[in-house]
N, C-alpha and C. Protein backbone atom coordinates (compact mmCIF):
# COMPACT_ATOMS: atom_id res chain seq x y z
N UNK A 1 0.84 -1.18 0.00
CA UNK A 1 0.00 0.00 0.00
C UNK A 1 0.89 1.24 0.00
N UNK A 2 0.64 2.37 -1.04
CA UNK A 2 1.17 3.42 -0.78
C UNK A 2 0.84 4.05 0.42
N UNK A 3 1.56 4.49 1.36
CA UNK A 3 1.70 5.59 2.00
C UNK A 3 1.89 6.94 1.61
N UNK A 4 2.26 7.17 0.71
CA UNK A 4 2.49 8.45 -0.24
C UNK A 4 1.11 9.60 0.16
N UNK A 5 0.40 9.12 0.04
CA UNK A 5 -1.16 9.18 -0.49
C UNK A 5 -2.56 9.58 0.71
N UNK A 6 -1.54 8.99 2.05
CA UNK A 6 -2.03 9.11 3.16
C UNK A 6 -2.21 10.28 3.23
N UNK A 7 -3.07 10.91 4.24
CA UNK A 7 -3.76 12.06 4.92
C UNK A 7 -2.67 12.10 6.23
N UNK A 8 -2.11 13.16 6.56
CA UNK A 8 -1.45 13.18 7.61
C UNK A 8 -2.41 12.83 8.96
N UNK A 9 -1.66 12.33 9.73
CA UNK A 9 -2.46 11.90 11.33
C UNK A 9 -2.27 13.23 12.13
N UNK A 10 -2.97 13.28 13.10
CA UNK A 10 -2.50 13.93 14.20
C UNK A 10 -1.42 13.44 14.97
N UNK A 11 -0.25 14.48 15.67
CA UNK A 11 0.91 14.31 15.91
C UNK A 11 0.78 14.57 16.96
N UNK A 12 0.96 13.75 18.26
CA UNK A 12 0.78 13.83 19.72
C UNK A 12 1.82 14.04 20.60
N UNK A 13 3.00 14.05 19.44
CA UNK A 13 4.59 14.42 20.24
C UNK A 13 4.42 15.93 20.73
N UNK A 14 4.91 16.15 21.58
CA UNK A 14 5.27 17.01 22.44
C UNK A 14 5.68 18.27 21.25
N UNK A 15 5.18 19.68 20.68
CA UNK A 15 5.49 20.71 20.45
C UNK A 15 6.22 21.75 21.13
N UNK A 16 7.38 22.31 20.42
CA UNK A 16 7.78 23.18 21.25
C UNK A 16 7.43 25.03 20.95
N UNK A 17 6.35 25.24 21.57
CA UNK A 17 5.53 26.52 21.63
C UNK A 17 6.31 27.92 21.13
N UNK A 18 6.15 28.77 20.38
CA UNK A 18 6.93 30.40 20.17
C UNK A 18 6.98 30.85 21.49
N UNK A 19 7.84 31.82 21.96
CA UNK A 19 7.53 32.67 23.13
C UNK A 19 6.18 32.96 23.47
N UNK A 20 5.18 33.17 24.34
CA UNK A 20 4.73 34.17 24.37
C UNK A 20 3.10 33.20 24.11
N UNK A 21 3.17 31.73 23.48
CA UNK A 21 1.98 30.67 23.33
C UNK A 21 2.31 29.35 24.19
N UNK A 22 3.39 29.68 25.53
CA UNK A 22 3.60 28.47 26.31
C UNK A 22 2.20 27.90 26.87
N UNK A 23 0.66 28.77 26.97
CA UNK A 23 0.15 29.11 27.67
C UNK A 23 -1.04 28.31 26.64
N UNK A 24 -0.99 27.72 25.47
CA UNK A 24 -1.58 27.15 24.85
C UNK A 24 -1.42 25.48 24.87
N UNK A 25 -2.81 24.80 24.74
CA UNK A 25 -2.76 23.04 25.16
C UNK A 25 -1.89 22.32 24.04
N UNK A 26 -1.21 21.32 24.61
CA UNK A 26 -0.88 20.69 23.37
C UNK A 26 -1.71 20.01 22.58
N UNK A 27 -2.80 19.75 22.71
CA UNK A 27 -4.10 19.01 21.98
C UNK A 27 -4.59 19.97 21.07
N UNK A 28 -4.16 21.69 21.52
CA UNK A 28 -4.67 22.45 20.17
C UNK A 28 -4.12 22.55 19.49
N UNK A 29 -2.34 22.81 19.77
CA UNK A 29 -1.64 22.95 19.34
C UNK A 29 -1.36 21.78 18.21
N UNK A 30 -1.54 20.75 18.44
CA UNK A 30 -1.67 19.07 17.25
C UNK A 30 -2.74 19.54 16.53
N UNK A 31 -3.69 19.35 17.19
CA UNK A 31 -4.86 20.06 15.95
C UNK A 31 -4.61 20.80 14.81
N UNK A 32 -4.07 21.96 15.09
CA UNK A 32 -3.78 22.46 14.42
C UNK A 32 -2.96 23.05 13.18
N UNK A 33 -1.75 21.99 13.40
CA UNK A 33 -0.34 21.55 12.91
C UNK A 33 -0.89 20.35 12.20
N UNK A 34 -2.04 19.61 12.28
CA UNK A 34 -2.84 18.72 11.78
C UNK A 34 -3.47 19.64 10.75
N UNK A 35 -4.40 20.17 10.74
CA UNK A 35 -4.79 21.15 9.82
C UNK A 35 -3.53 21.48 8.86
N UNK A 36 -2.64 22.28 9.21
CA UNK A 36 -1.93 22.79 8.09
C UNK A 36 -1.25 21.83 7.33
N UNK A 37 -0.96 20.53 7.83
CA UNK A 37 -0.24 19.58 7.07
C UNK A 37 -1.24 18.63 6.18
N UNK A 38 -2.30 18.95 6.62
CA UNK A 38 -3.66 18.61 5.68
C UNK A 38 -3.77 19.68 4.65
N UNK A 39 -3.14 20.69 4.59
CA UNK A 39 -3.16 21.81 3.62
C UNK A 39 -4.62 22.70 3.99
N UNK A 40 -5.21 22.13 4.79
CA UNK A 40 -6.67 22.90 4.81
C UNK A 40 -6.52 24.42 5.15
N UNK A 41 -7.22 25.78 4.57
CA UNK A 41 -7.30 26.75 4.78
C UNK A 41 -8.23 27.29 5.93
N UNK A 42 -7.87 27.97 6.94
CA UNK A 42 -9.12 28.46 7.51
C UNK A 42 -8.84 29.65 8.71
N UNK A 43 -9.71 30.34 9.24
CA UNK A 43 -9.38 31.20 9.86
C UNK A 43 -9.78 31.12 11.85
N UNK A 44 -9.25 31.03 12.70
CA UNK A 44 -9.34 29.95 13.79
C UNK A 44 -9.98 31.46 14.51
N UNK A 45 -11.14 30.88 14.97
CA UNK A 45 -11.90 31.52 15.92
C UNK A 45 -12.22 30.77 17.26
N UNK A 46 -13.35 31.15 17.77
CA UNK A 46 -13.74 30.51 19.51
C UNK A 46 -12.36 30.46 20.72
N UNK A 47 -12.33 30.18 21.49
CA UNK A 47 -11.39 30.07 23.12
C UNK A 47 -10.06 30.16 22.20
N UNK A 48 -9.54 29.10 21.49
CA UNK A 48 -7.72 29.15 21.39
C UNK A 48 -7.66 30.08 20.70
N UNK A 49 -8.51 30.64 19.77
CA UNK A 49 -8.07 32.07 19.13
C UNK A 49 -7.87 33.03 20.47
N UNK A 50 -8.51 33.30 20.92
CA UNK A 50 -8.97 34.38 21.99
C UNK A 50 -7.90 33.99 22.89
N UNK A 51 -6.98 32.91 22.92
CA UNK A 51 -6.07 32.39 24.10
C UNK A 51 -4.89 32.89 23.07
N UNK A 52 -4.78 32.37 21.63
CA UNK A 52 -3.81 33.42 21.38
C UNK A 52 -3.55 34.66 21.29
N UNK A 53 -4.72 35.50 21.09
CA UNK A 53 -4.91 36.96 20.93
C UNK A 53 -4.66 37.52 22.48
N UNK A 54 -4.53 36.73 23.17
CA UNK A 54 -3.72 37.41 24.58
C UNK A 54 -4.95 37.13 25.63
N UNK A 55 -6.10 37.28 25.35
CA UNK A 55 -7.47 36.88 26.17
C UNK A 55 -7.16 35.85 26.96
N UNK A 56 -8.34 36.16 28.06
CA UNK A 56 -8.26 34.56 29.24
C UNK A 56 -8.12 33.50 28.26
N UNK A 57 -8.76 33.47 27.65
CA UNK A 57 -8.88 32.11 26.39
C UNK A 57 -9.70 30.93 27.54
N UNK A 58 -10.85 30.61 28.17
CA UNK A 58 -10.83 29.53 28.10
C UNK A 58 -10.90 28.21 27.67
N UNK A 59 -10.54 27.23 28.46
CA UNK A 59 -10.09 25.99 27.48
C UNK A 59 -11.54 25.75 26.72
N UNK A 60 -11.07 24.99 25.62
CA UNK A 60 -11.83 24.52 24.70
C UNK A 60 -11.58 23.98 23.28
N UNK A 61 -12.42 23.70 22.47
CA UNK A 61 -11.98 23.21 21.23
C UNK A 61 -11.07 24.39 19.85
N UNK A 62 -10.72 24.00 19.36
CA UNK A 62 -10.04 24.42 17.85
C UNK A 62 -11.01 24.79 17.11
N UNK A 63 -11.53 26.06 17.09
CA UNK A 63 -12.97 25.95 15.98
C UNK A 63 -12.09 26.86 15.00
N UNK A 64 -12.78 26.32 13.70
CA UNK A 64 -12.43 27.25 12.66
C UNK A 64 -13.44 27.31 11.66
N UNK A 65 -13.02 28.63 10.76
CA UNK A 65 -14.12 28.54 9.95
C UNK A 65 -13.45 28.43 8.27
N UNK A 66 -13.60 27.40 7.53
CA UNK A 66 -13.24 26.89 6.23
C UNK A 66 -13.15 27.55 5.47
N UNK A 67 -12.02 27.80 4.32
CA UNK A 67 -12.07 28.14 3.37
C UNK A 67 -13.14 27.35 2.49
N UNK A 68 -14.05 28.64 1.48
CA UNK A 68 -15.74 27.86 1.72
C UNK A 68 -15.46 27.65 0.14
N UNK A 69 -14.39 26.71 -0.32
CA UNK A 69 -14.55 25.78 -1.69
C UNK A 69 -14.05 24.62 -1.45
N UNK A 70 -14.59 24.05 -2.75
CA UNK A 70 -14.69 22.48 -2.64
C UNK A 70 -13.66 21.57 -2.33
N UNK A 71 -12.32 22.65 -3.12
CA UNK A 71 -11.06 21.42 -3.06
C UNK A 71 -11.00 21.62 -1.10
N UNK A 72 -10.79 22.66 -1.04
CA UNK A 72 -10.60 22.77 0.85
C UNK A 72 -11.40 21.85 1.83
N UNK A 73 -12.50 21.71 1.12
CA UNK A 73 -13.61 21.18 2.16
C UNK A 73 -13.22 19.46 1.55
N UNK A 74 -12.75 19.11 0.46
CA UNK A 74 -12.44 17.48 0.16
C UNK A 74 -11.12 17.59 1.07
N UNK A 75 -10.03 18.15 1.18
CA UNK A 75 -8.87 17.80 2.28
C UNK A 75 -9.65 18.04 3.84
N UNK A 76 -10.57 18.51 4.13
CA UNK A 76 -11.01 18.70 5.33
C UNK A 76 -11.40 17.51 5.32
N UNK A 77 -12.69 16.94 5.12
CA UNK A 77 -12.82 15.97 5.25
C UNK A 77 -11.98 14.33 5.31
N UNK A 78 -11.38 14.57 4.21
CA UNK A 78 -10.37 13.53 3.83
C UNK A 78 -9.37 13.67 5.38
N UNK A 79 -9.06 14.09 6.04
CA UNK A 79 -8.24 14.41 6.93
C UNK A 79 -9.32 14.06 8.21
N UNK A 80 -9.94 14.69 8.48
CA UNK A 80 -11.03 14.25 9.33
C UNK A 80 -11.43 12.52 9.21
N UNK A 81 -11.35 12.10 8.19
CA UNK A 81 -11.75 10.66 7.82
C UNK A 81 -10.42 9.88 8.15
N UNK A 82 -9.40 10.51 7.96
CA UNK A 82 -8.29 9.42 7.79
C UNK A 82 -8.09 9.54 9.75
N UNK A 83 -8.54 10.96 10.55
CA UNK A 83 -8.06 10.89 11.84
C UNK A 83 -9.37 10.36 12.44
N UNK A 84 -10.40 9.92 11.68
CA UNK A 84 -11.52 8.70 12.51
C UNK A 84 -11.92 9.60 13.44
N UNK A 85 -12.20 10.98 12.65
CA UNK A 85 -13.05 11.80 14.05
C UNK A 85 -14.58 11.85 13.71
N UNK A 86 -15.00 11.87 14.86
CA UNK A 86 -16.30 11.47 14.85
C UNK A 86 -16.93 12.55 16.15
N UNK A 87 -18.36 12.47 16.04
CA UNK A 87 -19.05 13.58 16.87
C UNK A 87 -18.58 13.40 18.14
N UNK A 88 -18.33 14.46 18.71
CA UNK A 88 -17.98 14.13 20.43
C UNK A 88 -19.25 13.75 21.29
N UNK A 89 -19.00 12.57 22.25
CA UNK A 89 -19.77 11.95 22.95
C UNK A 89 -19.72 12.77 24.20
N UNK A 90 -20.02 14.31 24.08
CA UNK A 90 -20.76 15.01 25.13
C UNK A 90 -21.99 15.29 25.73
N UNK A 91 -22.85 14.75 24.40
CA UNK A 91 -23.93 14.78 24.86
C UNK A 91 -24.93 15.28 23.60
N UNK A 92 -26.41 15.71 23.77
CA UNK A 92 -27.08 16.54 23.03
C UNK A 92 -26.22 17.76 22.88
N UNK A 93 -27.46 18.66 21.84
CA UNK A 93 -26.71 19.89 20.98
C UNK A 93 -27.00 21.28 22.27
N UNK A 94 -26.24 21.70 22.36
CA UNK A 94 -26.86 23.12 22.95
C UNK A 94 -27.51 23.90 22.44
N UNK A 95 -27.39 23.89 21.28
CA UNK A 95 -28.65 25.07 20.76
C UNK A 95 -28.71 24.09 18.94
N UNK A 96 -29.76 24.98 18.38
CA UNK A 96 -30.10 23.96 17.49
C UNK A 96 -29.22 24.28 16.11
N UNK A 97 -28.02 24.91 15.92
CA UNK A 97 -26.81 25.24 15.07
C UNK A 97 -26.05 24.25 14.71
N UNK A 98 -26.05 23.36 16.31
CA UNK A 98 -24.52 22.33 16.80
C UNK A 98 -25.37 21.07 16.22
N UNK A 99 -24.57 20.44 15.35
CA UNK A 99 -25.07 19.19 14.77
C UNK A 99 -23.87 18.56 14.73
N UNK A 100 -24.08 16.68 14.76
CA UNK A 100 -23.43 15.87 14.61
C UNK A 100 -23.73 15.30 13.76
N UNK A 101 -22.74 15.47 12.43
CA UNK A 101 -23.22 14.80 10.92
C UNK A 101 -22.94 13.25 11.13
N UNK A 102 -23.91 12.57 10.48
CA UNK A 102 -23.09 11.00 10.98
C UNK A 102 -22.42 11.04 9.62
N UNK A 103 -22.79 11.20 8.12
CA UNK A 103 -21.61 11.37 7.49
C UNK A 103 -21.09 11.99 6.65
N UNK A 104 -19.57 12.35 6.39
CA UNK A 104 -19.15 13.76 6.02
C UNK A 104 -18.65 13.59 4.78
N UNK A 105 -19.34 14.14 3.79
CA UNK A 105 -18.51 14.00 2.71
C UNK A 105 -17.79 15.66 2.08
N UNK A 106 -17.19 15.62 1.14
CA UNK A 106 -17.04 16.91 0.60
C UNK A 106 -17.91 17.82 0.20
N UNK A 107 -19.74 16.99 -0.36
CA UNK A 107 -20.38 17.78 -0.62
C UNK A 107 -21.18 18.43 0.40
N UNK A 108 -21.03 17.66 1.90
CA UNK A 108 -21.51 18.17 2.88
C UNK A 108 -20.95 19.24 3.74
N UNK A 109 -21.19 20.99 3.17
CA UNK A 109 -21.00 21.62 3.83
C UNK A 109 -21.52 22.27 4.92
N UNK A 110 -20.70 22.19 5.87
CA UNK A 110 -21.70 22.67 6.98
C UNK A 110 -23.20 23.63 7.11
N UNK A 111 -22.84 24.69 6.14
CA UNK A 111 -23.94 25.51 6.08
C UNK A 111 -23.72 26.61 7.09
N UNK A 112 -25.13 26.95 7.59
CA UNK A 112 -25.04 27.37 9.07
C UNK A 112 -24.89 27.20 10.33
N UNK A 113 -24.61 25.91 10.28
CA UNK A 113 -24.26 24.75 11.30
C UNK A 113 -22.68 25.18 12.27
N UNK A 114 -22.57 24.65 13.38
CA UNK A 114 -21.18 24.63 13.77
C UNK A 114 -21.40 22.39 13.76
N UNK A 115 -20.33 21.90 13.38
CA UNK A 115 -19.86 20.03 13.36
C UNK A 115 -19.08 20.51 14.82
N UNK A 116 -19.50 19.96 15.80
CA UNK A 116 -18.80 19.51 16.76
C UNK A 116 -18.02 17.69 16.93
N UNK A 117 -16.20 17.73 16.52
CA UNK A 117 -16.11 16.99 16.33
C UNK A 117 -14.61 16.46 17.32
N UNK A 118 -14.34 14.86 17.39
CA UNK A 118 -13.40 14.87 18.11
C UNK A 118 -12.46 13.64 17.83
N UNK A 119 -11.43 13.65 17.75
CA UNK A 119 -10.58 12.22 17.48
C UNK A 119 -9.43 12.20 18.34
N UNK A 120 -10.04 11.37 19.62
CA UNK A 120 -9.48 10.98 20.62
C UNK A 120 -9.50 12.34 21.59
N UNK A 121 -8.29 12.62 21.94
CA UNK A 121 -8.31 14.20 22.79
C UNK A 121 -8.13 15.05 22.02
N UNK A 122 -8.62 15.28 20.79
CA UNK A 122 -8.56 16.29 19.89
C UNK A 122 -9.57 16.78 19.26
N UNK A 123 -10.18 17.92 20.22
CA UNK A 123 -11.36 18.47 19.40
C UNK A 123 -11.13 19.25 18.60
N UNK A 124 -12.55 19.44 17.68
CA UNK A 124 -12.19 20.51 16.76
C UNK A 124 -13.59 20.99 16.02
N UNK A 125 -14.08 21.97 16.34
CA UNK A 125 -15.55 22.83 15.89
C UNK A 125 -15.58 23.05 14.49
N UNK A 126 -15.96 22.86 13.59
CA UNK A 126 -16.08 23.10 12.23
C UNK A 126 -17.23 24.71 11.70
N UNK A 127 -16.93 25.58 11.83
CA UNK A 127 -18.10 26.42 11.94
C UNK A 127 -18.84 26.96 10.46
N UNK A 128 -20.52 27.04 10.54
CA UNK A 128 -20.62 27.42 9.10
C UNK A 128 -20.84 29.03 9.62
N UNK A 129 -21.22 29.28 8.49
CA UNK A 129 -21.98 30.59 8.01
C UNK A 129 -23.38 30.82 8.39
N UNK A 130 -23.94 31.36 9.70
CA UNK A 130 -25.44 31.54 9.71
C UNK A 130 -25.53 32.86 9.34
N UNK A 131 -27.04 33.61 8.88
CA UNK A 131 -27.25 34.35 8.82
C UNK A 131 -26.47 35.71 9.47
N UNK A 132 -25.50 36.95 8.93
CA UNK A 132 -25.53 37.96 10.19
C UNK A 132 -24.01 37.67 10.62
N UNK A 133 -23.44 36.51 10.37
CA UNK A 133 -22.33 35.93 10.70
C UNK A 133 -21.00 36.40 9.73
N UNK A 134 -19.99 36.94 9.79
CA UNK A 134 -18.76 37.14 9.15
C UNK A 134 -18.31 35.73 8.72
N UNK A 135 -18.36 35.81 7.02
CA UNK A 135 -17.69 34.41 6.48
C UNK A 135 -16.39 34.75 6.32
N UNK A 136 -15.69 34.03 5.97
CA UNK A 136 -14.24 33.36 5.27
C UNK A 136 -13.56 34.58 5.40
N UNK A 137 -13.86 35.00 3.80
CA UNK A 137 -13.28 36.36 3.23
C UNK A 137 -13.29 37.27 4.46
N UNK A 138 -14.01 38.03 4.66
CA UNK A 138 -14.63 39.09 5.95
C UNK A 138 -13.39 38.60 7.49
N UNK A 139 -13.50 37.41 7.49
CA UNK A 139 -12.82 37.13 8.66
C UNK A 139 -11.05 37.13 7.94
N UNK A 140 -10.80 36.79 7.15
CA UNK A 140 -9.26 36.79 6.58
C UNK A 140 -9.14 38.23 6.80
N UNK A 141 -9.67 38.82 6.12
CA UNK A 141 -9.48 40.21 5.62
C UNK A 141 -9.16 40.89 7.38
N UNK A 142 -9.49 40.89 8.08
CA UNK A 142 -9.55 40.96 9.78
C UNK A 142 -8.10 40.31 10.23
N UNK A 143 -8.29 39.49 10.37
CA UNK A 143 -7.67 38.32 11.10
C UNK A 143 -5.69 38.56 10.77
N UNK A 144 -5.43 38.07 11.93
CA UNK A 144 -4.08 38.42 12.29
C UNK A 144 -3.27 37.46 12.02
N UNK A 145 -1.93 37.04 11.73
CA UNK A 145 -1.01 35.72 11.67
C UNK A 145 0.19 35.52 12.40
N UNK A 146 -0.16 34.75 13.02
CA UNK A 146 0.51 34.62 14.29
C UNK A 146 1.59 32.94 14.13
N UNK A 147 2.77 32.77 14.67
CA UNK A 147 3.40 31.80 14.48
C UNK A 147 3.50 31.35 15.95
N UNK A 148 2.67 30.15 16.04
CA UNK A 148 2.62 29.50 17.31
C UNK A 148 3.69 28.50 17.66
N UNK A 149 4.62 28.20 16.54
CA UNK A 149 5.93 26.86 16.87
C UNK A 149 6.57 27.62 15.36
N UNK A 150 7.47 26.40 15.49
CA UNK A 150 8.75 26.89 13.93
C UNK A 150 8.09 25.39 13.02
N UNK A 151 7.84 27.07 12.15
CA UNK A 151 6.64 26.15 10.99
C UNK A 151 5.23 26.11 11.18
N UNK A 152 4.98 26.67 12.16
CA UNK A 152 3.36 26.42 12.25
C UNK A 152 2.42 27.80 12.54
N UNK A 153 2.22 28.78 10.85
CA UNK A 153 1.42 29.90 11.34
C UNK A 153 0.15 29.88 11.33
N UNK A 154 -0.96 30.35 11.64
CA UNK A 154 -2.05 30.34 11.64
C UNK A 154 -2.57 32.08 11.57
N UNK A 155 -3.74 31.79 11.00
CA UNK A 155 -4.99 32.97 10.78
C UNK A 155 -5.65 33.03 12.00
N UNK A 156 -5.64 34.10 12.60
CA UNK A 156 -6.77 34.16 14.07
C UNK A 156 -7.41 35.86 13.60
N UNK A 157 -8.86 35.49 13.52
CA UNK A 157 -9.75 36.19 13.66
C UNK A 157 -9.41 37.60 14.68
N UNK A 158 -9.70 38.84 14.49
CA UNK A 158 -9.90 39.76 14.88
C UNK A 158 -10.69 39.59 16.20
N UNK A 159 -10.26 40.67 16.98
CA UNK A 159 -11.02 40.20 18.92
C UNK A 159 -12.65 40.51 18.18
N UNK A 160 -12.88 41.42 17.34
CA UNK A 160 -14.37 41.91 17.56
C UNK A 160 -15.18 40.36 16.74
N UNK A 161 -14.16 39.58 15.90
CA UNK A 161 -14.73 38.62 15.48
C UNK A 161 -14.51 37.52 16.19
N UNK A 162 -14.38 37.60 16.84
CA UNK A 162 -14.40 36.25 18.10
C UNK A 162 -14.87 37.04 18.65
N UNK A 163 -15.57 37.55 19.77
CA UNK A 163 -16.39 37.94 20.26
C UNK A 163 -17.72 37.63 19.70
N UNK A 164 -17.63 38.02 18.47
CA UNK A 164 -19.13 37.44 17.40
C UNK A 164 -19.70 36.01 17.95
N UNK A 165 -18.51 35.70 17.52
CA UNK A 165 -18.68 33.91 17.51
C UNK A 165 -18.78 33.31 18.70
N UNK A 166 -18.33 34.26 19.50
CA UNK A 166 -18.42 33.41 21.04
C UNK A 166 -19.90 34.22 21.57
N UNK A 167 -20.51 34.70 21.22
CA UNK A 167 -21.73 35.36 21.50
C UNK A 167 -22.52 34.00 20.66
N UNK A 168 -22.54 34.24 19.57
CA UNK A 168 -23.57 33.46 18.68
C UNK A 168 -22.97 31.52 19.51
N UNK A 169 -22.14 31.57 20.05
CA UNK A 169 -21.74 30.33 20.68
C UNK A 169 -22.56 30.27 22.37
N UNK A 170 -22.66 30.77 22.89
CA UNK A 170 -23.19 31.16 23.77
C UNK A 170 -24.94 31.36 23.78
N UNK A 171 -25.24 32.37 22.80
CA UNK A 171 -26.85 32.18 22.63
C UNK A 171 -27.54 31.48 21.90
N UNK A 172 -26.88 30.92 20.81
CA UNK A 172 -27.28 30.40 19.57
C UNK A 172 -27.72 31.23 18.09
N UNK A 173 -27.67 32.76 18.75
CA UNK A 173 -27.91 33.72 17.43
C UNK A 173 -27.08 34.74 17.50
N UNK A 174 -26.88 35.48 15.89
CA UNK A 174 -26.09 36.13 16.06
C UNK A 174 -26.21 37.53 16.49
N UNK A 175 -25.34 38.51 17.05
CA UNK A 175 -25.72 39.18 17.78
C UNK A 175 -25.96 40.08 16.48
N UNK A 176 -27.25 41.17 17.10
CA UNK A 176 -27.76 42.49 16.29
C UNK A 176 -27.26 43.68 16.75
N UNK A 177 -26.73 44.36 15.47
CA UNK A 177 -26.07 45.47 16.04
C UNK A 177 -26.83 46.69 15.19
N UNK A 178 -27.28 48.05 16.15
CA UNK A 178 -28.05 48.56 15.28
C UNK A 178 -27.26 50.46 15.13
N UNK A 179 -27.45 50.73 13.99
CA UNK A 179 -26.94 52.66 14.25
C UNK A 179 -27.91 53.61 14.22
N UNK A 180 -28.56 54.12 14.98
CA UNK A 180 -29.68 54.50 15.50
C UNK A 180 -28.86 56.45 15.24
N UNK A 181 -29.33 57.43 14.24
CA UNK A 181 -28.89 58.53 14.24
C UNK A 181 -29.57 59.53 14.71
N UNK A 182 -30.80 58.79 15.33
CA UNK A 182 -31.89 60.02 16.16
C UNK A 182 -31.30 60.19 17.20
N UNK A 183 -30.04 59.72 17.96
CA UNK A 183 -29.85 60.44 19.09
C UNK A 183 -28.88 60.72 18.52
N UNK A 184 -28.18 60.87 17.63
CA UNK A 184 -26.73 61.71 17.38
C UNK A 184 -27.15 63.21 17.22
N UNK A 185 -28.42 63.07 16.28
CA UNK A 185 -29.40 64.18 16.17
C UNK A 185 -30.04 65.24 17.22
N UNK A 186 -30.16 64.31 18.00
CA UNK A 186 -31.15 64.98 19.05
C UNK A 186 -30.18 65.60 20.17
N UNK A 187 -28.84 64.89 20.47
CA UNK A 187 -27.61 65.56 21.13
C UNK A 187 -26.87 66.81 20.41
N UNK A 188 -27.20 67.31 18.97
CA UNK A 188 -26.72 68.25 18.14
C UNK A 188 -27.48 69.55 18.22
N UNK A 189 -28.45 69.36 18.35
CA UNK A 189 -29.76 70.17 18.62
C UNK A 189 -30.09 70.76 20.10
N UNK A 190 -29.35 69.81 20.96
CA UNK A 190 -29.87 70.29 22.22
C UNK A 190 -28.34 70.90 22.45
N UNK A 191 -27.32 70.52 22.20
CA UNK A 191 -26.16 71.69 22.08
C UNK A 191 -25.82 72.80 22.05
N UNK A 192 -27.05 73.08 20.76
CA UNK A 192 -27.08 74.91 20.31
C UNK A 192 -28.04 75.10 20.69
């Protein structure tokens, strides 16, 4: 059998962290070094973003959100398949977004969905696009690059876009933001 051909595994050896990310798990840190050696594109939001961006970060999974074409989403999967991850046995969904696909192919994109998924001690949130929500582009265009080991950079979302996501993670919708110019108005007026 070729090996050539294989999907890289997750790598459970011990990483040695940049300055300044000692403070990050090694289970995200594989995750994620998993991802890039899968070639997959994406921009890392929820807790380890927010743990790299200097925030409390609490612990939690690797969520990211996909580069939203096909070849990306066939190495996602393909990588996901070869590391035998499967829905995490935490329980029901918290809100009705979080789904456990039983099966994943390339044409199955998440959507508006977040895939809560896990292979072995390695979680990892798959997030779609709901309504109101900053996709792909929007979040690159933001998002900062940060080198967490030698060889291993990553895309992390902007604080105001993790914040998004950890709101819409938290309530299940995304938050509404409104610009209301009757009181900019009404403070201009009562001035003079």
């Amino acid at each position: 059998m070729l090996l050539r051909r294989r999907p890289p595994q997750i790598d459970s050896r011990p990483i040695h962290p940049a300055q300044g990310f000692e403070h990050l798990s090694a289970e995200s840190v594989a995750v994620l070094k998993w991802l890039k050696a899968n070639h997959v594109e994406f921009v890392l939001v929820g807790p380890v973003a927010e743990a790299i961006r200097g925030g409390a970060g609490s612990p939690g999974p690797v969520a990211i959100v996909p580069a939203p074409y096909r070849r990306n989403f066939e190495r996602l999967w393909r990588a996901l398949d070869a590391a035998q991850a499967r829905p995490r046995p935490e329980g029901g969904a918290k809100d009705a977004r979080e789904v456990r696909p039983a099966k994943m192919t390339a044409d199955t994109a998440p959507g508006g969905q977040r895939w809560i998924l896990g292979a072995g001690p390695h979680y990892l949130d798959v997030e779609g696009q709901p309504t109101g929500t900053p996709g792909y582009q929007e979040l690159l265009y933001e998002a900062g690059r940060y080198e967490l080991a030698t060889g291993l950079s990553v895309d992390v979302a902007s604080p105001e876009d993790i914040e998004h996501y950890a709101h819409l993670r938290r309530t299940g919708v995304s938050p509404e933001m409104r610009i209301t110019r009757a009181a900019t108005h009404e403070l201009e007026t009562n001035s003079t």
